[in-house]
C-alpha atoms as a PDB file:
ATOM      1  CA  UNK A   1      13.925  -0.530  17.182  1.00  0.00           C
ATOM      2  CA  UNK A   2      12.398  -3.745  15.917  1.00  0.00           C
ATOM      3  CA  UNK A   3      14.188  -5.557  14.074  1.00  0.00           C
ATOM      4  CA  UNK A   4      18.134  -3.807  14.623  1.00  0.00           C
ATOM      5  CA  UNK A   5      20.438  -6.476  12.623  1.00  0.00           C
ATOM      6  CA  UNK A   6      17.616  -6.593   9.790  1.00  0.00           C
ATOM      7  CA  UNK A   7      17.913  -5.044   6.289  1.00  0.00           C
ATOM      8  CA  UNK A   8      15.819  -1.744   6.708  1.00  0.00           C
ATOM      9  CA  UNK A   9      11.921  -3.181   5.511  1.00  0.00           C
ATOM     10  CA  UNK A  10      10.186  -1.035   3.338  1.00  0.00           C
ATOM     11  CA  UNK A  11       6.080  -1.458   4.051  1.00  0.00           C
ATOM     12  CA  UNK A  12       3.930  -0.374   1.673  1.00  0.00           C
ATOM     13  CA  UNK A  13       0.762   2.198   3.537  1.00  0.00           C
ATOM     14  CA  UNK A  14      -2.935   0.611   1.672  1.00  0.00           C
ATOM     15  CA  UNK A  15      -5.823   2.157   2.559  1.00  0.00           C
ATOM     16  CA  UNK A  16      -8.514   5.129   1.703  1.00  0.00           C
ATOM     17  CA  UNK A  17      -7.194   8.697   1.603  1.00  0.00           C
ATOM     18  CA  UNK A  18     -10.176  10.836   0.410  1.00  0.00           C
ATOM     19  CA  UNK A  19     -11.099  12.601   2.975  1.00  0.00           C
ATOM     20  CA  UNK A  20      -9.232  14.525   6.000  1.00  0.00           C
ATOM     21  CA  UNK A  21     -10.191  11.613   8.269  1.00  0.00           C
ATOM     22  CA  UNK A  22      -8.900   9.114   5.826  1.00  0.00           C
ATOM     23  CA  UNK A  23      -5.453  10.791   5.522  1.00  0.00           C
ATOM     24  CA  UNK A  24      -5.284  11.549   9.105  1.00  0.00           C
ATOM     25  CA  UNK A  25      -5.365   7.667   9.518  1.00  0.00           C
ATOM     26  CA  UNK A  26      -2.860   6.722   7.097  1.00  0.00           C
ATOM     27  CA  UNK A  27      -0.510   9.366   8.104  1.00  0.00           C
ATOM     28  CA  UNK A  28      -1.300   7.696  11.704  1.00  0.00           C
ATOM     29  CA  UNK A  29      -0.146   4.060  10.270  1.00  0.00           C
ATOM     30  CA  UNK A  30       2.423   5.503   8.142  1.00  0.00           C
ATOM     31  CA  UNK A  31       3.941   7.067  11.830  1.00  0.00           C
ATOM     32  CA  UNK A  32       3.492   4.342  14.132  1.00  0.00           C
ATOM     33  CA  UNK A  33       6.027   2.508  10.907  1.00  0.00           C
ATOM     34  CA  UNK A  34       8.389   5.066  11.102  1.00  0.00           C
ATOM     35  CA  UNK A  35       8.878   5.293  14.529  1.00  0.00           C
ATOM     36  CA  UNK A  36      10.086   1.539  14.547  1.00  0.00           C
ATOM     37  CA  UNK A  37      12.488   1.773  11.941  1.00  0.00           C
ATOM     38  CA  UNK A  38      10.675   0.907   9.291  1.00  0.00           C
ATOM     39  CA  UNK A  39      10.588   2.751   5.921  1.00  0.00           C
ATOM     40  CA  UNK A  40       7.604   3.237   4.636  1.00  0.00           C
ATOM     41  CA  UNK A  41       5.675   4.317   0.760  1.00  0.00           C
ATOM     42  CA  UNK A  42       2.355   6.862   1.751  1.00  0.00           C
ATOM     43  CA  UNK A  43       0.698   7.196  -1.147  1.00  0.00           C
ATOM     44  CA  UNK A  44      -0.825  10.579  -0.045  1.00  0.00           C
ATOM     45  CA  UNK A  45       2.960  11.465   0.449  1.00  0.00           C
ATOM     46  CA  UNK A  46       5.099  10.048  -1.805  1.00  0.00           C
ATOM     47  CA  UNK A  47       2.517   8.915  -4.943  1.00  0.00           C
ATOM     48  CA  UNK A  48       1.026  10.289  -7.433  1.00  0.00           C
ATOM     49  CA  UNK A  49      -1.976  11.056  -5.471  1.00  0.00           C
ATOM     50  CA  UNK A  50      -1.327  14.283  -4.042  1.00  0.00           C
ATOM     51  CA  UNK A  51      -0.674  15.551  -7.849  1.00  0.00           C
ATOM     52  CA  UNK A  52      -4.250  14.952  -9.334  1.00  0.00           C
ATOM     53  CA  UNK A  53      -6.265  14.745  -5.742  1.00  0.00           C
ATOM     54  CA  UNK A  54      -6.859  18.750  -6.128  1.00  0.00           C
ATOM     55  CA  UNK A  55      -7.891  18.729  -9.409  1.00  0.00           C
ATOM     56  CA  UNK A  56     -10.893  16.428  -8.099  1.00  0.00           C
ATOM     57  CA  UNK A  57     -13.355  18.960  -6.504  1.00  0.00           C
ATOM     58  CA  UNK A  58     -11.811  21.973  -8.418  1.00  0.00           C
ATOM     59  CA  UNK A  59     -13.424  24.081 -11.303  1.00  0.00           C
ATOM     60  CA  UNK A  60     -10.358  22.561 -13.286  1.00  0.00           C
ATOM     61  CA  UNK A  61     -11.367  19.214 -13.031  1.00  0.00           C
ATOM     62  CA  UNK A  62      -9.529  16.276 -14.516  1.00  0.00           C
ATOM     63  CA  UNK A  63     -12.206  14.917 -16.511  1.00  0.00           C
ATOM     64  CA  UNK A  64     -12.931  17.961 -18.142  1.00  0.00           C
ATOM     65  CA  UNK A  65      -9.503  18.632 -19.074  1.00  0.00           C
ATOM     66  CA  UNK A  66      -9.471  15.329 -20.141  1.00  0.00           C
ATOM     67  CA  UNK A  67      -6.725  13.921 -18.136  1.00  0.00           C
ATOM     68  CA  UNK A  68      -9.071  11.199 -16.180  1.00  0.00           C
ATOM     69  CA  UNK A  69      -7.451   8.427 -18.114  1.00  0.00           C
ATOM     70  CA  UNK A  70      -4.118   9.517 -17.367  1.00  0.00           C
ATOM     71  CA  UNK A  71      -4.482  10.242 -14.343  1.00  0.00           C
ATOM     72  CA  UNK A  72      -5.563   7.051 -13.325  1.00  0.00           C
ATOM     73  CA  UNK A  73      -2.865   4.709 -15.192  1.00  0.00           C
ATOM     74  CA  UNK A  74      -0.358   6.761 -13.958  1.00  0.00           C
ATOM     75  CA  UNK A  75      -1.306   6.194 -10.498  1.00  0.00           C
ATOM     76  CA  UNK A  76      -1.888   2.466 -10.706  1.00  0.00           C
ATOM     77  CA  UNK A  77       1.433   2.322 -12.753  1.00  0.00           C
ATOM     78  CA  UNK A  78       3.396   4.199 -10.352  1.00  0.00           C
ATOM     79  CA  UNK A  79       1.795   2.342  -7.152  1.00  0.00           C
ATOM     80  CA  UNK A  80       2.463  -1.239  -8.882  1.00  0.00           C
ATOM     81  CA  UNK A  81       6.399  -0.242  -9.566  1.00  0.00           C
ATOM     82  CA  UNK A  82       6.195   0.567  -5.499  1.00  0.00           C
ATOM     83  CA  UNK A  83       4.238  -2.800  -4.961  1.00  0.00           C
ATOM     84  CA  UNK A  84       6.534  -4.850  -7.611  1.00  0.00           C
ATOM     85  CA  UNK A  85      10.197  -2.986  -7.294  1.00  0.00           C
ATOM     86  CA  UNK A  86      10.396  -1.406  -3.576  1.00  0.00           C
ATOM     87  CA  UNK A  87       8.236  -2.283  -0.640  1.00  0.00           C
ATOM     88  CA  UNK A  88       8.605  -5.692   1.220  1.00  0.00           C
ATOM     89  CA  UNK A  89       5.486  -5.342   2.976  1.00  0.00           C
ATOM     90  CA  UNK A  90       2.148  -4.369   2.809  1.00  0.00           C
ATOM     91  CA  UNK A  91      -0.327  -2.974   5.635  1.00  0.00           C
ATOM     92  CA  UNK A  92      -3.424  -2.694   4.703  1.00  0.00           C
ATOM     93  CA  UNK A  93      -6.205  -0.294   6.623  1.00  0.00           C
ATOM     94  CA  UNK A  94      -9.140  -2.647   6.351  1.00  0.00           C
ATOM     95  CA  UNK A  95     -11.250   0.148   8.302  1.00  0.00           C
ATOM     96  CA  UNK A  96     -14.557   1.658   7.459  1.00  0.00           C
ATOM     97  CA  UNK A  97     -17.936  -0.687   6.359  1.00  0.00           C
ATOM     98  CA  UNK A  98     -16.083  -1.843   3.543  1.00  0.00           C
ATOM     99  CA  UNK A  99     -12.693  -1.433   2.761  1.00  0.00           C
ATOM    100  CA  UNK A 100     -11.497   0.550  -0.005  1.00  0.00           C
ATOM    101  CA  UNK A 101     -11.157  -0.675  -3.581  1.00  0.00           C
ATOM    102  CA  UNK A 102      -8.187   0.464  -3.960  1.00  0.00           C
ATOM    103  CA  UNK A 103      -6.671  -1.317  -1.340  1.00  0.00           C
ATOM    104  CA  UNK A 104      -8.145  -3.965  -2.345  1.00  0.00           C
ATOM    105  CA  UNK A 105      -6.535  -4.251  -5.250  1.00  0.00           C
ATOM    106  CA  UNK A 106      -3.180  -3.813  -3.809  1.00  0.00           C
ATOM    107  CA  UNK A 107      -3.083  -6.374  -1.358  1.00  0.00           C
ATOM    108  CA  UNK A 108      -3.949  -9.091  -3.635  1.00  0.00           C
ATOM    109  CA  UNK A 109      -1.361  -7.641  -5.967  1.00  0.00           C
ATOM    110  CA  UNK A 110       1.144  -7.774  -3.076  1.00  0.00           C
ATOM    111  CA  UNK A 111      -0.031 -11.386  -2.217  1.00  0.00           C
ATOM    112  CA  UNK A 112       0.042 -12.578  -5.889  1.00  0.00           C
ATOM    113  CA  UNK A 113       4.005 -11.246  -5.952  1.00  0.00           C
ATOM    114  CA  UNK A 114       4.857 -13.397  -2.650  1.00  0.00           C
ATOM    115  CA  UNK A 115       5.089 -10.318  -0.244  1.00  0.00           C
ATOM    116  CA  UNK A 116       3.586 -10.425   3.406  1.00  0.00           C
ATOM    117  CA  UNK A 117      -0.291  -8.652   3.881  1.00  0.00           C
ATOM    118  CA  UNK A 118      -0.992  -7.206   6.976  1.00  0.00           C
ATOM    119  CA  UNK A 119      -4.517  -6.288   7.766  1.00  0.00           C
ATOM    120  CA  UNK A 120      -5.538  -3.340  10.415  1.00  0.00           C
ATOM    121  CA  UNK A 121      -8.958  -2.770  11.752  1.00  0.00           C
ATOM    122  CA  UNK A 122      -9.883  -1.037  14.484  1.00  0.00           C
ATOM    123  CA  UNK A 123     -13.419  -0.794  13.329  1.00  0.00           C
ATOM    124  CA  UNK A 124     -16.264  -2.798  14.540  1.00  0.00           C
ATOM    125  CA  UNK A 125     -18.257  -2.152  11.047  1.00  0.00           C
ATOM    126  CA  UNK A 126     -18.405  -5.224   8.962  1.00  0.00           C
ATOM    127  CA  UNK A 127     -20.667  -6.918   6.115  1.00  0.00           C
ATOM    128  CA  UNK A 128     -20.764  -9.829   6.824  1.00  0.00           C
ATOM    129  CA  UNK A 129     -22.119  -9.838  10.892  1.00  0.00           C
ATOM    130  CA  UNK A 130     -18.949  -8.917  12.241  1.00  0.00           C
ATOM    131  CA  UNK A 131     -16.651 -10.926   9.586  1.00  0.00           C
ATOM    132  CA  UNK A 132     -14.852  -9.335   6.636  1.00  0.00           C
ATOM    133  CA  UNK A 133     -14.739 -11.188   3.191  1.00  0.00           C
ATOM    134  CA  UNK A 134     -12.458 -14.027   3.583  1.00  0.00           C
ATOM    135  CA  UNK A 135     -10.864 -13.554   0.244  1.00  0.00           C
ATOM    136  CA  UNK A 136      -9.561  -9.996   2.600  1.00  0.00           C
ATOM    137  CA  UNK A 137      -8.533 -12.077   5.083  1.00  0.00           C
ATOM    138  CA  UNK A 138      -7.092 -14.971   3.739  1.00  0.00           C
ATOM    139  CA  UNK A 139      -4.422 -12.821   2.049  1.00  0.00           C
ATOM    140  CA  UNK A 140      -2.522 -12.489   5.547  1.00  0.00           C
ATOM    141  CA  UNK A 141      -0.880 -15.520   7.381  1.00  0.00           C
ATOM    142  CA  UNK A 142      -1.068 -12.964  11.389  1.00  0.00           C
ATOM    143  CA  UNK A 143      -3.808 -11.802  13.009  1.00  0.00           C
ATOM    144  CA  UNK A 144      -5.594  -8.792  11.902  1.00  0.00           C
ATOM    145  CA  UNK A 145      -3.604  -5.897  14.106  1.00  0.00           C
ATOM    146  CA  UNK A 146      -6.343  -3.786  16.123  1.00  0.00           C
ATOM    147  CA  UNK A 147      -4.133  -1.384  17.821  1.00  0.00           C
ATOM    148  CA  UNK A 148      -2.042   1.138  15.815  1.00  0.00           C
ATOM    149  CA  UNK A 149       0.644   0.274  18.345  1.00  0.00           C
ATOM    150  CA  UNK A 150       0.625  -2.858  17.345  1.00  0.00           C
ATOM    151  CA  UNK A 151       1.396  -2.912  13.960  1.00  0.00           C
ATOM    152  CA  UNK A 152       4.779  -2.978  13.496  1.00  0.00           C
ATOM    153  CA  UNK A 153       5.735  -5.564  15.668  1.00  0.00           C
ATOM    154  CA  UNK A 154       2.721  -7.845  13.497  1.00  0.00           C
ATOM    155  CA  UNK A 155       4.929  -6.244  10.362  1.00  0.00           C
ATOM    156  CA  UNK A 156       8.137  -7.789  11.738  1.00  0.00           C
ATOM    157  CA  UNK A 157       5.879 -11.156  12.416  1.00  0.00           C
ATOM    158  CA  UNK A 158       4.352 -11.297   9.319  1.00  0.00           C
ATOM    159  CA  UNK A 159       7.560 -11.018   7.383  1.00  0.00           C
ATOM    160  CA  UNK A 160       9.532 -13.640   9.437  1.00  0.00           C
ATOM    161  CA  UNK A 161       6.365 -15.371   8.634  1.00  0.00           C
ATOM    162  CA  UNK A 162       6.734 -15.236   4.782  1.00  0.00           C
ATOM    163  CA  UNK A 163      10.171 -15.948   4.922  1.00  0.00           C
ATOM    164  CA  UNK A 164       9.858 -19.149   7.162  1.00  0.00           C
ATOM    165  CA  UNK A 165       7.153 -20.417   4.442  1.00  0.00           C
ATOM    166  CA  UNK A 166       9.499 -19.864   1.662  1.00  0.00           C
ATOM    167  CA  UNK A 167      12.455 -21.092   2.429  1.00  0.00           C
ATOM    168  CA  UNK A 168      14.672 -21.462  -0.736  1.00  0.00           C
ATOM    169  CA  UNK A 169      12.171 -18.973  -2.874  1.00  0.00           C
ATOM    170  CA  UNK A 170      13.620 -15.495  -3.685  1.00  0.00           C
ATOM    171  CA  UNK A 171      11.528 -13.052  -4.457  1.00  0.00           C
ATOM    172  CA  UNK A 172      12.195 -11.582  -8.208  1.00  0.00           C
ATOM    173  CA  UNK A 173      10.942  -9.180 -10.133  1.00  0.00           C
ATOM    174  CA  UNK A 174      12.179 -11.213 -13.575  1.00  0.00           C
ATOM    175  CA  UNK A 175      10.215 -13.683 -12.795  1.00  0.00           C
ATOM    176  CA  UNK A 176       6.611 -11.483 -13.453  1.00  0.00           C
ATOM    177  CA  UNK A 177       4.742 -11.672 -16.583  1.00  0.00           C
ATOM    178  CA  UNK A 178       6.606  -8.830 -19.123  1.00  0.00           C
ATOM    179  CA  UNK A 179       3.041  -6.806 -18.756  1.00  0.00           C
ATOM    180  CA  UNK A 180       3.108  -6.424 -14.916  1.00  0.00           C
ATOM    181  CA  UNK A 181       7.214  -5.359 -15.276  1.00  0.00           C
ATOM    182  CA  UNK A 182       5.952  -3.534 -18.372  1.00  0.00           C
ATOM    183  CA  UNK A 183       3.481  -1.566 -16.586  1.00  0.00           C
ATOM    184  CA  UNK A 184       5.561  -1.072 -13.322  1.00  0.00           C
ATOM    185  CA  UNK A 185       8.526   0.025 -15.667  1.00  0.00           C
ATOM    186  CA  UNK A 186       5.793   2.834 -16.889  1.00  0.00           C
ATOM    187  CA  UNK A 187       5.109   4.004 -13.292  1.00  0.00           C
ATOM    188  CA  UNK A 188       8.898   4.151 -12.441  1.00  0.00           C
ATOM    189  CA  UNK A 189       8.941   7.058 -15.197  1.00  0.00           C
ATOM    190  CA  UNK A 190       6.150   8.387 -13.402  1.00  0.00           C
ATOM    191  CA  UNK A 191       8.347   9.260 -10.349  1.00  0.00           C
ATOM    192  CA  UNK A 192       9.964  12.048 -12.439  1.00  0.00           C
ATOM    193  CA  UNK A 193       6.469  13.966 -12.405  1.00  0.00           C
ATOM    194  CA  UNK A 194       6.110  13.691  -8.561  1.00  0.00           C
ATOM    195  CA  UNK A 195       9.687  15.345  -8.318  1.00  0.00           C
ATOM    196  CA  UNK A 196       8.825  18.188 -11.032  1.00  0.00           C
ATOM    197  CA  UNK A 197       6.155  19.338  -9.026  1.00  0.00           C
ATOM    198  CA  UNK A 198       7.279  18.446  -5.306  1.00  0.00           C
ATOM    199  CA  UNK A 199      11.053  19.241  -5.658  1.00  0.00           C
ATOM    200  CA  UNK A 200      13.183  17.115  -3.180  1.00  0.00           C
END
């Protein structure tokens, strides 16, 4: 284990997860995590995603039924009270030849609360001639991790890191503008429809 006299570090898994090759990663990240101790938030797993991601190529579509809004602010409502309330720690799979939106999002939300970025790419595909944007990569203070292996040791890094740089700052949720706790507040409600239809 990692980091043995530590508080347990909860790391937040960013990244695509619409396709079988997309989850297949993330559940590969979210593993790797695991394995080293670390607890971990898989939004294919444990969010909101896997409750409306069927409806998406079904006859009983969300928009149809209307539910697209809903759908959608419940997911970024119950991701931000993840981001805001629970994870320490976000990795971010910067993969594919541009990263997802989504993601995107996420990590600067996780760098605008004072949390660590991590950035993963083991992906030669870029934009920009073999750089990615450097407003992706100026959100992390470590190296971008290119080995799966390798991630939660930079994890451990990049949170030591964070802490070193602010010294005599504590991280709190009080101190957020009342719409970002008003909106994470929303998505902690949200958890109760994950457990209604995935029991336990």
């Amino acid at each position: 284990m990692i980091f043995a006299a530590m508080k347990k570090i909860s790391v937040y898994c960013s990244g695509p997860l619409f396709s079988p090759e997309e989850r297949t990663a993330m559940a590969e990240i979210d593993a790797v995590l695991k394995t080293a101790g670390y607890d971990t938030f898989l939004p294919q797993r444990d969010g909101l995603e896997p409750v409306f991601l069927p409806f998406l190529n079904s006859p009983l579509n969300i928009s149809a039924l209307g539910l697209s809004k809903l759908a959608d602010r419940s997911v970024f409502r119950f991701d931000l009270h993840k981001l805001v309330h629970e994870c320490d720690v976000l990795v971010m799979n910067v993969n594919g030849r541009v990263p997802d939106e989504g993601a995107c999002v996420e990590a600067g939300i996780a760098f605008a609360l004072g949390k660590p970025v991590v950035l993963y790419k083991d992906d030669a595909r870029t934009v920009f001639n073999g750089l990615d944007n450097a407003m992706l990569t100026g959100l992390t203070a470590v190296e971008v991790v290119r080995t799966l292996a390798d991630i939660p040791a930079r994890v451990k890094e990049a949170y030591d890191e964070c802490r070193n740089a602010n010294q005599g700052w504590a991280y709190s949720a009080a101190r957020l503008a009342p719409h970002i706790l008003s909106e994470a507040t929303k998505g902690e409600s949200a958890e109760k429809i994950i457990r209604t239809v995935k029991p336990g």
